[in-house]
Protein backbone atom coordinates (compact mmCIF):
# COMPACT_ATOMS: atom_id res chain seq x y z
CA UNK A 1 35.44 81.11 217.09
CA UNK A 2 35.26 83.12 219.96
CA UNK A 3 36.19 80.44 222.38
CA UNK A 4 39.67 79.87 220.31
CA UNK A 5 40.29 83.29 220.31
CA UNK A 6 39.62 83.35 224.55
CA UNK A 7 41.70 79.81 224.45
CA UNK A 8 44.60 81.86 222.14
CA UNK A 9 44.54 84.70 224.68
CA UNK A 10 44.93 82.82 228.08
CA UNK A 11 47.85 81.30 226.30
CA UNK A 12 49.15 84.38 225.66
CA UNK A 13 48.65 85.82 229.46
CA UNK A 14 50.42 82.12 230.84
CA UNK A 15 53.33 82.36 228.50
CA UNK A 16 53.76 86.00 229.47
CA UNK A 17 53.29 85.38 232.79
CA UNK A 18 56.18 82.49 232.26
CA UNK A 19 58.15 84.89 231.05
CA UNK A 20 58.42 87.38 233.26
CA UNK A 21 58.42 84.88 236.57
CA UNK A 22 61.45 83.49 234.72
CA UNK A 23 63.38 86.79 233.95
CA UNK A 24 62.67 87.72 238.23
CA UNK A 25 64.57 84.16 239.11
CA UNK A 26 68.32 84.92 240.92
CA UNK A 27 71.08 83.48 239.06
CA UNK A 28 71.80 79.83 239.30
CA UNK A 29 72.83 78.46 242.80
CA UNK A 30 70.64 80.71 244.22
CA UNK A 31 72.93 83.77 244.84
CA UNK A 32 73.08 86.88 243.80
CA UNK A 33 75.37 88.43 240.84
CA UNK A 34 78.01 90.07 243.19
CA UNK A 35 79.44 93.42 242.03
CA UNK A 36 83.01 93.41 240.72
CA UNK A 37 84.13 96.67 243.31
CA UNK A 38 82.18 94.48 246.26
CA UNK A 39 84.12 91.49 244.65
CA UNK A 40 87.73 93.68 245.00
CA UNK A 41 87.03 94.45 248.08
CA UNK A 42 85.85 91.54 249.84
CA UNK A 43 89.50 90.68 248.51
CA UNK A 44 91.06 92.88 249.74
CA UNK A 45 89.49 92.31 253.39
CA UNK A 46 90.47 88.74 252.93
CA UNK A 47 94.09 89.71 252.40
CA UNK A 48 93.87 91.94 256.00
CA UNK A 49 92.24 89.25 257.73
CA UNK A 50 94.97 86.53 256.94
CA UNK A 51 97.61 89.44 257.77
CA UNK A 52 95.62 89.56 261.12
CA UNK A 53 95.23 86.07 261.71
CA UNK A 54 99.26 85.95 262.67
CA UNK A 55 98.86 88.85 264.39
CA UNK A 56 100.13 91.60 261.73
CA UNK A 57 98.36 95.13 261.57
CA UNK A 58 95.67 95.39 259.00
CA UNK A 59 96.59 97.74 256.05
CA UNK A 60 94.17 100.65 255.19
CA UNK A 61 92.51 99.75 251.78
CA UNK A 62 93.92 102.68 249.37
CA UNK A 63 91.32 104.12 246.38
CA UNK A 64 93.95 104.79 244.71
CA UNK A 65 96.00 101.64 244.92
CA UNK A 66 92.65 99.42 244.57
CA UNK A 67 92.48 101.70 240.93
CA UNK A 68 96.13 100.56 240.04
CA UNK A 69 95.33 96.82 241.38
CA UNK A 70 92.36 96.79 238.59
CA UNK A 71 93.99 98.08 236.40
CA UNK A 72 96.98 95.70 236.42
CA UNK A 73 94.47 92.97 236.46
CA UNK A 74 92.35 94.36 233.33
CA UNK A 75 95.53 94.14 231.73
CA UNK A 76 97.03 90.62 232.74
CA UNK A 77 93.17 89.35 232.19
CA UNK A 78 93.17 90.39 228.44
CA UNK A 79 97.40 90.58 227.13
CA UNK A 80 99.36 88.57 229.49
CA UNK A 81 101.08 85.30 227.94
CA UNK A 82 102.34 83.32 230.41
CA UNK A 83 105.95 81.89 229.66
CA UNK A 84 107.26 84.89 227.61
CA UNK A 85 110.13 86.96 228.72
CA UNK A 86 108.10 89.86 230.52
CA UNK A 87 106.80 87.83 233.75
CA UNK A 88 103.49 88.79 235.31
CA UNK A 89 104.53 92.27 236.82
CA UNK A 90 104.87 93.34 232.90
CA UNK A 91 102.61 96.56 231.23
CA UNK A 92 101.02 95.88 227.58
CA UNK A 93 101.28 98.90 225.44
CA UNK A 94 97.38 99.11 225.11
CA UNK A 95 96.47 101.41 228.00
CA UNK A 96 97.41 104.81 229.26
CA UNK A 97 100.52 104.08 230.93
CA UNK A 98 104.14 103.26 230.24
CA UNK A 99 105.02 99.46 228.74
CA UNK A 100 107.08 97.59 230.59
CA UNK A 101 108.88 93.99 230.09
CA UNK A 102 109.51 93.22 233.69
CA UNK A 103 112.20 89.96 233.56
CA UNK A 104 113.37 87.89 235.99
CA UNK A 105 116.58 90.05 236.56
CA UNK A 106 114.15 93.39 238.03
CA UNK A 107 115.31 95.92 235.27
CA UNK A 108 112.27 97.38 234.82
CA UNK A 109 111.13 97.05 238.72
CA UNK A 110 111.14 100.98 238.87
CA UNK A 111 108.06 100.67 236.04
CA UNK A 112 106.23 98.22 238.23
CA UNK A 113 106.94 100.95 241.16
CA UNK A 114 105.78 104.01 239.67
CA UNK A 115 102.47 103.05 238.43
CA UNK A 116 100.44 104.40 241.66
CA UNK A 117 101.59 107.97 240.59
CA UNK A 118 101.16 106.72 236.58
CA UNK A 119 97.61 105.44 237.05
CA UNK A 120 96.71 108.12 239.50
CA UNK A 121 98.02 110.75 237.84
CA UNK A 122 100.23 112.19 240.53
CA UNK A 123 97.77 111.82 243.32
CA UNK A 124 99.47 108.75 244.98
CA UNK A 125 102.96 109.53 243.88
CA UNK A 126 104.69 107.02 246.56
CA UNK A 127 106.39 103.54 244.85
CA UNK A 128 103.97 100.65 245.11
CA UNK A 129 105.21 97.14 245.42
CA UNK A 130 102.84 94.03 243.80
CA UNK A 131 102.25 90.56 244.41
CA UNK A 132 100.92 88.24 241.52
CA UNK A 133 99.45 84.96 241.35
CA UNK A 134 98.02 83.12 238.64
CA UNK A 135 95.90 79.77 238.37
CA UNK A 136 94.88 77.95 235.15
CA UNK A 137 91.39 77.15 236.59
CA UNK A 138 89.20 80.27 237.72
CA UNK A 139 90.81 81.69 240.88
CA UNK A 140 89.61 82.01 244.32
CA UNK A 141 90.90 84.50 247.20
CA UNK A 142 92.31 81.12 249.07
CA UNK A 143 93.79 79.58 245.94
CA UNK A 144 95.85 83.22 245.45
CA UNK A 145 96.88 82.89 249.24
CA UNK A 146 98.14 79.67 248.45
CA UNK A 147 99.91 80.40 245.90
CA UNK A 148 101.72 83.39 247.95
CA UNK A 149 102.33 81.39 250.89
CA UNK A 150 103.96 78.66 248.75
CA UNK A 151 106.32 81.76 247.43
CA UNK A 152 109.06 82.55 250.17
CA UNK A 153 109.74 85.91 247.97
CA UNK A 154 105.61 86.76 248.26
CA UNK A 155 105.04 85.74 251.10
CA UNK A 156 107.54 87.94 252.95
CA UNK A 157 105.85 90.68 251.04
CA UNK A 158 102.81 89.83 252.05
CA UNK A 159 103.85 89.14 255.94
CA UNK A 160 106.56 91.98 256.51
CA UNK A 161 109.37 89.00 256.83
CA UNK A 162 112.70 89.08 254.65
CA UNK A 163 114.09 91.97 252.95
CA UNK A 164 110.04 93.33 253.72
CA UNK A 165 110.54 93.36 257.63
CA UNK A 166 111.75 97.34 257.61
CA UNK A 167 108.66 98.21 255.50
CA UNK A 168 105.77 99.35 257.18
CA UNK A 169 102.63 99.36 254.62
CA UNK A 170 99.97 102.20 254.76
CA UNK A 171 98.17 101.14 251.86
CA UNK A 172 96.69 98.23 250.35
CA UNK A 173 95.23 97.75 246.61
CA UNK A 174 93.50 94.29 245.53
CA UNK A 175 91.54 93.04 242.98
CA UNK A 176 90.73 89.25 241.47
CA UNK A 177 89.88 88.17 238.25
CA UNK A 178 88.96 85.05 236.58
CA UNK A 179 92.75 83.70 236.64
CA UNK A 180 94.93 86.36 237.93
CA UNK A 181 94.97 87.91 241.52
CA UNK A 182 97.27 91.20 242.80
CA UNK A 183 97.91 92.82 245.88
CA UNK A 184 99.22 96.50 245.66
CA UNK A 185 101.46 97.08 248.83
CA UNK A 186 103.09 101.08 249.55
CA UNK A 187 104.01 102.94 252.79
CA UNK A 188 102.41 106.19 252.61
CA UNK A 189 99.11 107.24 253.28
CA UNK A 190 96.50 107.49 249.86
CA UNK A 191 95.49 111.14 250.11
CA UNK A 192 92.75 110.24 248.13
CA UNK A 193 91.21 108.27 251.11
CA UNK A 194 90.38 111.66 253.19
């Protein structure tokens, strides 16, 4: 009897043991769980190197305009439906801002442009400008750059060329999801980031 009960308890201490040596093991792949603001912001560096890589100024990476970019992206993540009437620049009514049904003809563009001072509440009260891109399979910073390049209206956003050339940007937002990417563009300064 008291050799079971020994056997029963070394079983016990191996299984345990098992257990907890399991729980301690990193993710699969061998990487680490990266967090989602070191995730937006690796983003947004990636966005200010390819700006650099043709020789454009890097953009200073706005608090403020990161907050709108995840915002915008909580949103699209959860209530966009592509191939509606309100393209991907569009508000849902289930947050604290203003809806908006931004079409193709840019009625509502002044909707899209106010939310730095909507979701800041005042403290970045410039107009922000947005970039969108969207991919069926989970999204990667080079698979949004893709996308923009392959857009003559993004991409002179996104390089200064076009009816962008006279705008200087100051501040940069960014943030990727699983299938949606944005880049927050505006020309002053975010107070917030002194």
């Amino acid at each position: 009897m008291r050799s079971y009960a020994l056997r029963c308890l070394i079983t016990v201490v191996v299984a345990s043991s098992l257990l907890l040596s399991c729980a301690a093991l990193p993710p699969a792949g061998g990487g680490r769980v990266e967090p989602p603001a070191d995730r937006q912001q690796r983003f947004a560096d990636t966005v200010n190197a390819y700006r650099a890589a043709r020789r454009l100024p890097r953009i200073e990476v706005s608090p403020s305009l990161m907050a709108v970019a995840r915002a915008h992206l909580d949103d699209l993540e959860r209530r966009h439906r592509r191939g509606g009437q309100c393209n991907m620049h569009s508000w849902s009514t289930a947050g604290a801002w203003s809806a908006c049904c931004y079409t193709p003809d840019h009625a509502a563009a002044e909707c899209m442009w106010n939310k730095p001072r909507e979701i800041t509440r005042g403290v970045y009260s410039a107009p922000g400008y947005e970039i969108v891109a969207h991919y069926t399979d989970p999204i990667t910073p080079t698979r949004a750059l893709q996308i923009w390049q392959e857009s003559p209206a993004h991409h002179a956003m996104l390089m200064n060329t076009g009816r962008w050339e006279d705008n200087t940007w100051h501040a940069l937002g960014a943030a990727i999801g699983e299938h949606y990417a944005v880049v927050w563009f505006a020309e002053e300064r975010d107070p917030a980031a002194y």
